[in-house]
C-alpha atoms as a PDB file:
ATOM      1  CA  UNK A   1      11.744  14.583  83.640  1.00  0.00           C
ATOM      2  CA  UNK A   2      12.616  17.886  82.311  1.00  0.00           C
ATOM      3  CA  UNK A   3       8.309  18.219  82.062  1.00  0.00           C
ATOM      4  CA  UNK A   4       8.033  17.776  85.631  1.00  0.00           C
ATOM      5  CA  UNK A   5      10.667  20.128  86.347  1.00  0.00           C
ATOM      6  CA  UNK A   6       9.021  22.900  84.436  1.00  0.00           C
ATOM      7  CA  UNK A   7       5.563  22.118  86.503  1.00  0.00           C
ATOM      8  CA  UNK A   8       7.396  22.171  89.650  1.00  0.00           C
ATOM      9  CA  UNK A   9       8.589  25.575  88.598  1.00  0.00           C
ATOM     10  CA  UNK A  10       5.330  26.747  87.743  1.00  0.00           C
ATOM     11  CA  UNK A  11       3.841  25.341  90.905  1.00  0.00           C
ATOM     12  CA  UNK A  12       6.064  27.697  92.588  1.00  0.00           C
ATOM     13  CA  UNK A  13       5.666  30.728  91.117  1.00  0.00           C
ATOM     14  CA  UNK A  14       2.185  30.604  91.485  1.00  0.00           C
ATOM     15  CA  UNK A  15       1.599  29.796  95.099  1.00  0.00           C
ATOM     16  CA  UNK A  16       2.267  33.362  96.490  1.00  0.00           C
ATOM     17  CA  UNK A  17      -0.459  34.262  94.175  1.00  0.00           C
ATOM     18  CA  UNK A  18      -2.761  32.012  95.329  1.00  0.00           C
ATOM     19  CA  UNK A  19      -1.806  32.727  98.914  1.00  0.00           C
ATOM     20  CA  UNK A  20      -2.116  36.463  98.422  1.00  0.00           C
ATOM     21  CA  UNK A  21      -5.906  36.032  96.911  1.00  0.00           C
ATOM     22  CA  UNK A  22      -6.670  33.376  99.623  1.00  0.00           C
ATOM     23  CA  UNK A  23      -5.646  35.967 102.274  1.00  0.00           C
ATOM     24  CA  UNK A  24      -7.408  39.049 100.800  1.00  0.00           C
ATOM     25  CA  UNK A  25     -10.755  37.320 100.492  1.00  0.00           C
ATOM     26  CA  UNK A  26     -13.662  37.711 102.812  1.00  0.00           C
ATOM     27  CA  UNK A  27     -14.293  34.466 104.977  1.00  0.00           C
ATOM     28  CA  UNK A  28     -17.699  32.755 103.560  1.00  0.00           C
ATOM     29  CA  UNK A  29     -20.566  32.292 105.979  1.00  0.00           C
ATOM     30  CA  UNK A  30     -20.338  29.310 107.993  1.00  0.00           C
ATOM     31  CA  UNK A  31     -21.804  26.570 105.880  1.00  0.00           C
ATOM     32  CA  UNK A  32     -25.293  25.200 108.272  1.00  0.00           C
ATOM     33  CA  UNK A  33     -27.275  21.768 107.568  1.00  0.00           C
ATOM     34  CA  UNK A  34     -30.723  23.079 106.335  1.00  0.00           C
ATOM     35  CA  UNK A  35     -32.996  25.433 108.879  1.00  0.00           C
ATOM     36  CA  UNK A  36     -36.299  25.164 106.974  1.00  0.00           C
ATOM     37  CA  UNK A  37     -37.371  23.878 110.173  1.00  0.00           C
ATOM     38  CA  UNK A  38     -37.197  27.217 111.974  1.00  0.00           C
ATOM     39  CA  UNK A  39     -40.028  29.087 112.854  1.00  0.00           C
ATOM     40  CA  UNK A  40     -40.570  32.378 114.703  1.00  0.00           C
ATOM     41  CA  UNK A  41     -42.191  32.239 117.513  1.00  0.00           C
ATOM     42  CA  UNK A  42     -43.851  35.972 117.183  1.00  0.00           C
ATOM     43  CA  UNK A  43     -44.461  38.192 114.137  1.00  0.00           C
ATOM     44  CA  UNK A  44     -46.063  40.856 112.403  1.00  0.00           C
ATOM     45  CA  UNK A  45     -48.144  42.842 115.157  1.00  0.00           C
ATOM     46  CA  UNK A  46     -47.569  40.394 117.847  1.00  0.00           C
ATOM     47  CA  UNK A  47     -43.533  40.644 117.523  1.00  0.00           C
ATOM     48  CA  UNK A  48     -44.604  44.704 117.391  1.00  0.00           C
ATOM     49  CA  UNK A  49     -46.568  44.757 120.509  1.00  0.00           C
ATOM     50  CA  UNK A  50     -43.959  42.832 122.356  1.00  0.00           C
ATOM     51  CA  UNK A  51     -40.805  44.871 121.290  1.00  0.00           C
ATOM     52  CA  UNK A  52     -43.447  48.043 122.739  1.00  0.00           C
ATOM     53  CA  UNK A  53     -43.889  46.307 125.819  1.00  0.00           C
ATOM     54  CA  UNK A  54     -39.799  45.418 126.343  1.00  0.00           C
ATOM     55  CA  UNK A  55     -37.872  42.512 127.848  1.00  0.00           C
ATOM     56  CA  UNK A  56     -35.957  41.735 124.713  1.00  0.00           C
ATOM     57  CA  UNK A  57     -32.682  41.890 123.640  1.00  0.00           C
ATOM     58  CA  UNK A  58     -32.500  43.415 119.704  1.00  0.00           C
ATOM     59  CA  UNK A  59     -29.254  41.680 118.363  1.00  0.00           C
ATOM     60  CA  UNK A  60     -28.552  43.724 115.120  1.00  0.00           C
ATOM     61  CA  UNK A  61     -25.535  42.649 112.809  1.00  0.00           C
ATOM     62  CA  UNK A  62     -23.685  45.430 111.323  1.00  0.00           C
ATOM     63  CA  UNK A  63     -25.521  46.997 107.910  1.00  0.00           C
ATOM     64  CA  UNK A  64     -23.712  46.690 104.604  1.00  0.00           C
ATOM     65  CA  UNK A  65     -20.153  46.949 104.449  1.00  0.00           C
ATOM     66  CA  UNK A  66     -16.950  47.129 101.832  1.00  0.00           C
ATOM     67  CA  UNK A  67     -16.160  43.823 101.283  1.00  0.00           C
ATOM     68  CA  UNK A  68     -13.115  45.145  99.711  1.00  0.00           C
ATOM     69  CA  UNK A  69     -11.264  45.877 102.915  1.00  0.00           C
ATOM     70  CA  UNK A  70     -10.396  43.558 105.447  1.00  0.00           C
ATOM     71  CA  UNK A  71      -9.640  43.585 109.430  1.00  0.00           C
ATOM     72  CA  UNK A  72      -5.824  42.267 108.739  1.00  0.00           C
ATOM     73  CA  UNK A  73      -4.112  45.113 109.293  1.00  0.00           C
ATOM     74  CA  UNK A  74      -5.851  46.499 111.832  1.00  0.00           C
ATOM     75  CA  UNK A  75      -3.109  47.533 115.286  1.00  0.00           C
ATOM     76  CA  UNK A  76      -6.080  49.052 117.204  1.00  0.00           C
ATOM     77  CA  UNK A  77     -10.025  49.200 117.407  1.00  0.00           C
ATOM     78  CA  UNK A  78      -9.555  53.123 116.869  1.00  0.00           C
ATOM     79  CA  UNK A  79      -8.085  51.931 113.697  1.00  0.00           C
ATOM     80  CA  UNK A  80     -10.878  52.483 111.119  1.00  0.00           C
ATOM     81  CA  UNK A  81      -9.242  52.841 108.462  1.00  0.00           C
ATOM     82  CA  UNK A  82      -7.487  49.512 108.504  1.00  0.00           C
ATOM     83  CA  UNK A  83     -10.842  47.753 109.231  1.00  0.00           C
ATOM     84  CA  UNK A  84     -13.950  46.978 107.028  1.00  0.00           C
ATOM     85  CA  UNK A  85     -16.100  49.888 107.408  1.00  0.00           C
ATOM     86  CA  UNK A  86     -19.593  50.483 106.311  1.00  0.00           C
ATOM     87  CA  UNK A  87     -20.429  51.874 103.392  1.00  0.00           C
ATOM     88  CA  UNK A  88     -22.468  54.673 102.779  1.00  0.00           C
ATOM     89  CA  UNK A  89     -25.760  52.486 101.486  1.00  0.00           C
ATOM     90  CA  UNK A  90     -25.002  51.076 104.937  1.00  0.00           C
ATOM     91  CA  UNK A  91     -24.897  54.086 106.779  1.00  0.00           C
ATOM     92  CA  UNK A  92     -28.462  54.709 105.174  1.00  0.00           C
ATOM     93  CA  UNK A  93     -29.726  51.498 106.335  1.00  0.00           C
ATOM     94  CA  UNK A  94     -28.958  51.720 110.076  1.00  0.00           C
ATOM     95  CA  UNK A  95     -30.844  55.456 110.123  1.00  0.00           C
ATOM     96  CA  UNK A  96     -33.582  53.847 108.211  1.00  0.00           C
ATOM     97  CA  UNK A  97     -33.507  50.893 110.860  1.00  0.00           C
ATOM     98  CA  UNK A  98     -33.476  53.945 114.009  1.00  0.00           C
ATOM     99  CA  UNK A  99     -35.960  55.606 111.944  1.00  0.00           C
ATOM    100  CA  UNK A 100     -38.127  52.977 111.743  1.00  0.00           C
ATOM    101  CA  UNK A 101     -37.695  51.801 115.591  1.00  0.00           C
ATOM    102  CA  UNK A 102     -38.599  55.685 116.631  1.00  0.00           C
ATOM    103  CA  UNK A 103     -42.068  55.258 114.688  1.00  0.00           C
ATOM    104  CA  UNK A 104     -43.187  52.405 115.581  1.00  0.00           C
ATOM    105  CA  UNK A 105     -42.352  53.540 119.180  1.00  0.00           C
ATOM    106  CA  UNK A 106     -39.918  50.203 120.351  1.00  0.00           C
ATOM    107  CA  UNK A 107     -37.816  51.673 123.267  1.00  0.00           C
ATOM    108  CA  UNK A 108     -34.418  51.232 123.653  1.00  0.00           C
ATOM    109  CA  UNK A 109     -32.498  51.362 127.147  1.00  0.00           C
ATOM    110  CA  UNK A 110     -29.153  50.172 126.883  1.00  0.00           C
ATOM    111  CA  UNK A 111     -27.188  50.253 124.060  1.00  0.00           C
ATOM    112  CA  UNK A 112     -23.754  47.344 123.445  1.00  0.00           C
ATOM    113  CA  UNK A 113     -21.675  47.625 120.620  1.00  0.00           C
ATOM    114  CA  UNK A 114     -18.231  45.497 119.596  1.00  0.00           C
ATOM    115  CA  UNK A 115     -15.339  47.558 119.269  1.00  0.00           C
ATOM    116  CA  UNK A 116     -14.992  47.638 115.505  1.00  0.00           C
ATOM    117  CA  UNK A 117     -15.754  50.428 113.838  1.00  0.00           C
ATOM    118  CA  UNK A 118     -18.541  49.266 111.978  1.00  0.00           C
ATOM    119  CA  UNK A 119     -20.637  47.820 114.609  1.00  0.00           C
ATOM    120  CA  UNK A 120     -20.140  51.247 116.728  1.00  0.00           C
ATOM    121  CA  UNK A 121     -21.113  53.606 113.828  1.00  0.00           C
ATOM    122  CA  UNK A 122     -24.023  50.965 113.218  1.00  0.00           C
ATOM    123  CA  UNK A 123     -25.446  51.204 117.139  1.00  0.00           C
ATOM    124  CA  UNK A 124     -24.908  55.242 116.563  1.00  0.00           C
ATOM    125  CA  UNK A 125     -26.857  55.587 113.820  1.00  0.00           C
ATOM    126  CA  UNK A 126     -29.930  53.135 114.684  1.00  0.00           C
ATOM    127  CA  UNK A 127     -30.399  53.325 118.126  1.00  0.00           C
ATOM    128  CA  UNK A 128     -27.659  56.013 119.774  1.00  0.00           C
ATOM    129  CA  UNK A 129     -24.590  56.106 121.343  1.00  0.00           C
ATOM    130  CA  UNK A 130     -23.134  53.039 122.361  1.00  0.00           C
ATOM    131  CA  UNK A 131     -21.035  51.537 125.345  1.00  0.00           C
ATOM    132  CA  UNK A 132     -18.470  49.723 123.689  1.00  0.00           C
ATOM    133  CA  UNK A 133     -18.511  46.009 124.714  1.00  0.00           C
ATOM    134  CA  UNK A 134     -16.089  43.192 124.367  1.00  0.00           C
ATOM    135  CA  UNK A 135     -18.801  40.535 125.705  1.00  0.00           C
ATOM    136  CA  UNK A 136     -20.550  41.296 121.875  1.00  0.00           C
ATOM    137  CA  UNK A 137     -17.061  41.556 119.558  1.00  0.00           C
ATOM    138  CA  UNK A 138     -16.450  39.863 116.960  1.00  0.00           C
ATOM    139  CA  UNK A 139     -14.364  36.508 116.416  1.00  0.00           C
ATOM    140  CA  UNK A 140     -14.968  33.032 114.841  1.00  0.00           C
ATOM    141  CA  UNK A 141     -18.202  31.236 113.908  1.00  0.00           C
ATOM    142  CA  UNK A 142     -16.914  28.158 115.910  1.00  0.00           C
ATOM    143  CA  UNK A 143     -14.539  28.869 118.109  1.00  0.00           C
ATOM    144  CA  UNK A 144     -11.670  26.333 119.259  1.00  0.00           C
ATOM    145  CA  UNK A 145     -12.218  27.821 123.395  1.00  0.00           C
ATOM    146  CA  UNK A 146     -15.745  26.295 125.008  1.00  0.00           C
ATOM    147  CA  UNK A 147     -15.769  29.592 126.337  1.00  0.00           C
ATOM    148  CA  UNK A 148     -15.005  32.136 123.721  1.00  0.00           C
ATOM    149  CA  UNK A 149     -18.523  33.646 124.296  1.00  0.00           C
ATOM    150  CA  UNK A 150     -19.426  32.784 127.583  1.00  0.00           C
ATOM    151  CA  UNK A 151     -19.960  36.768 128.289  1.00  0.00           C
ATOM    152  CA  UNK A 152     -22.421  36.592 125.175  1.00  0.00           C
ATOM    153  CA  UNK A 153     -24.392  33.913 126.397  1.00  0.00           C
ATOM    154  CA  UNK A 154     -24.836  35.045 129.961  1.00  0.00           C
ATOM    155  CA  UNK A 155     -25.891  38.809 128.827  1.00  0.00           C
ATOM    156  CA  UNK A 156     -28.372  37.654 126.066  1.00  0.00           C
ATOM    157  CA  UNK A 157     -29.824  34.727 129.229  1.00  0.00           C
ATOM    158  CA  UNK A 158     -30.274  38.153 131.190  1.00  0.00           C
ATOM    159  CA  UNK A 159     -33.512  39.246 132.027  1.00  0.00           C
ATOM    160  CA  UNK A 160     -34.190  42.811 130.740  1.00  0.00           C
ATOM    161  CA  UNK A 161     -36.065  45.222 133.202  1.00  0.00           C
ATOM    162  CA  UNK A 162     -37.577  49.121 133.137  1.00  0.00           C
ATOM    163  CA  UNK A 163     -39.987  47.843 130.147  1.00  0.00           C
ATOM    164  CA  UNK A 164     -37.410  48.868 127.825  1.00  0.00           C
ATOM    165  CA  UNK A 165     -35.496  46.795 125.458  1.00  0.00           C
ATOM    166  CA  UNK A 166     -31.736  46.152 125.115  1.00  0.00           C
ATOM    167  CA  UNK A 167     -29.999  46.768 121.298  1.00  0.00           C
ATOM    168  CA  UNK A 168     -26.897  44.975 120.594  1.00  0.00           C
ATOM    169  CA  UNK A 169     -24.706  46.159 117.675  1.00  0.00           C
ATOM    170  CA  UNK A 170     -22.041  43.204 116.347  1.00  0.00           C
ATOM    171  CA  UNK A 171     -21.195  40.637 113.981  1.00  0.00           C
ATOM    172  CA  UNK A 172     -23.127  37.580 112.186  1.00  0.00           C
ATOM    173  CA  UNK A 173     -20.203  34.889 113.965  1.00  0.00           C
ATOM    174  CA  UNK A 174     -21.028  35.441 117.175  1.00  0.00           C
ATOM    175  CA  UNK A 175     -24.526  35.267 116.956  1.00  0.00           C
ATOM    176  CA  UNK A 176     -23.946  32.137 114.945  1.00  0.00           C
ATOM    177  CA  UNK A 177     -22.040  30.173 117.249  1.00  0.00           C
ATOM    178  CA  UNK A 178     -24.552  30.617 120.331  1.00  0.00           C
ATOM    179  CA  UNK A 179     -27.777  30.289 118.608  1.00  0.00           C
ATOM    180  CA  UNK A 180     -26.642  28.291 115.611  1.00  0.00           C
ATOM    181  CA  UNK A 181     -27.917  28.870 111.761  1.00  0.00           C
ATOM    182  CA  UNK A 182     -29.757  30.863 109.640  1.00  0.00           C
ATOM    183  CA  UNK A 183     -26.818  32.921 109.800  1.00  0.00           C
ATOM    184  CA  UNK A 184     -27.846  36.656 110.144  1.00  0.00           C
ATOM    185  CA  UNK A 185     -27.479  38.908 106.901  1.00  0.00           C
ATOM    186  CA  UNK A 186     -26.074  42.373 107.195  1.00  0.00           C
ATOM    187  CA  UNK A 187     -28.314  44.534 108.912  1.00  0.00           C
ATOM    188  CA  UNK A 188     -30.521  41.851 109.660  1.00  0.00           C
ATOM    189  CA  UNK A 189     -31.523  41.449 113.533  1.00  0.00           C
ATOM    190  CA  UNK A 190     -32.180  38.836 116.040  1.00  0.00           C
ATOM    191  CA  UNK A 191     -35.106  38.913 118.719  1.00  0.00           C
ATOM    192  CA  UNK A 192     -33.853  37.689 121.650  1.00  0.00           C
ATOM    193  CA  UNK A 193     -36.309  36.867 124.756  1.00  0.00           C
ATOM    194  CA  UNK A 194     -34.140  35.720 127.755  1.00  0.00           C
ATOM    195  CA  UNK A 195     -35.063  33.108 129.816  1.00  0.00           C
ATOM    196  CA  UNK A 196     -33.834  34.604 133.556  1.00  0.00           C
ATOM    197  CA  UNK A 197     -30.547  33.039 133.221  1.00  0.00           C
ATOM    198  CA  UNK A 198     -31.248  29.893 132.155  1.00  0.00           C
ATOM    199  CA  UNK A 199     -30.368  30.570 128.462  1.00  0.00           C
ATOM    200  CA  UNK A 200     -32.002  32.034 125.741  1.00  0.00           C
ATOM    201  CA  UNK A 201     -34.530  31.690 122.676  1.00  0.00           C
ATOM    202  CA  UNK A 202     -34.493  33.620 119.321  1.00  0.00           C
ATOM    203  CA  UNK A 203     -38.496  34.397 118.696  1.00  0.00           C
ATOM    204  CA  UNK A 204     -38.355  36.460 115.220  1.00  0.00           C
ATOM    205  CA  UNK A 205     -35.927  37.730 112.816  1.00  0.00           C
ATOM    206  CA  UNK A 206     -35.795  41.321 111.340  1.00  0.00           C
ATOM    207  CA  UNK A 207     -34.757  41.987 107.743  1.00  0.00           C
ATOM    208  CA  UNK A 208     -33.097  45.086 107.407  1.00  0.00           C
ATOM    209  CA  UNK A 209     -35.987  46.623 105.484  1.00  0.00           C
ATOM    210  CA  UNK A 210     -39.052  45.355 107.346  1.00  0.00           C
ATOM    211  CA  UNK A 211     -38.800  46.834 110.329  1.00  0.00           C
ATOM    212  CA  UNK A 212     -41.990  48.944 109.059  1.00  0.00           C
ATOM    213  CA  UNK A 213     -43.942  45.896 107.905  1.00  0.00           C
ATOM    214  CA  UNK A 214     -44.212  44.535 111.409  1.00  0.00           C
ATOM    215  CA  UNK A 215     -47.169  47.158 111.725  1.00  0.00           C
ATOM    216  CA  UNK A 216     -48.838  45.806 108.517  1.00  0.00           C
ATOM    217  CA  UNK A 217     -49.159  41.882 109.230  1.00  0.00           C
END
């Protein structure tokens, strides 16, 4: 008995811990049944030549980021310093990514960003200044509401005009929930050709280094 009584004790005293650690951690990416299956649908100088001529939407996650800091806290979208901010490898990346996009010549019209600070500094640095958008914030990979991202879905169905492209600037969750796995890495981007309303399909995905490769394949 007085064995059990000394576990149950122990058991205690340890579960704030654990709790504390559980609640600090970043959230995993969504676990996804295998995608080998998927296939762009354009690359290499035929993805190039299409971004040139417009009519997609580029949905960029958010570069590299402090995994050490969390959203928790946060009272406000002003609120950087309470939120998980890039950091300054990914603050390189995202010029590197507008960099890239100005010399290959892929125009960019309008330009969405979630409120969080790290998607906004993200959409300033690659493609410009942003209008803040809460159709693209962030929020969970599968959300309990049907229509959590209704907004998301009807923008990226959206046919773009003016032979210009549209650059979105948010989070890996919501792109997973309406167009399913391979999850999107940070910086990585998402090549959206919309179908006039009727929905959506993603032809090609962008590493966030080989932007500048489309022009040798």
């Amino acid at each position: 008995m007085l064995c059990w009584l000394r576990l149950g004790v122990c058991l205690l005293l340890l579960a704030p811990i654990a709790l504390a650690n559980a609640q600090s951690s970043p959230a995993p990416a969504p676990a996804s049944a295998p995608v080998a299956d998927w296939q762009p649908v354009l690359d290499g100088a035929a993805l190039l030549n299409a971004l040139r001529r417009g009519s997609y939407v580029i949905y960029l996650r958010h570069t590299s980021t402090d995994f050490g800091q969390n959203d928790e806290a946060m009272t406000t979208f002003a609120d950087c310093a309470k939120q998980r901010n890039l950091t300054d490898q990914g603050r390189a990346e995202a010029r590197a990514i507008g960099s890239s996009l100005r010399t290959l010549k892929v125009p960019v019209g309008t330009i969405l960003a979630s409120p969080f600070c790290r998607t906004v500094e993200t959409a300033r640095l690659a493609f410009g200044e942003p209008r803040v958008s809460h159709a693209v914030r962030g929020g969970p990979a599968r959300p309990d509401a049907a229509d959590r991202y209704a907004e998301l879905r009807k923008l990226l169905a959206t046919r773009v005009t003016g032979g210009t492209n549209i650059a979105i600037s948010s989070h890996g969750n919501p792109f997973f929930a309406v167009a399913g796995p391979p999850y999107l890495a940070e910086g990585e981007a998402a090549i959206i050709e919309p179908q006039d309303g009727a929905g959506f399909r993603v032809v090609a995905r962008v590493k966030k280094d080989g932007w500048d490769g489309l022009a040798q394949r």
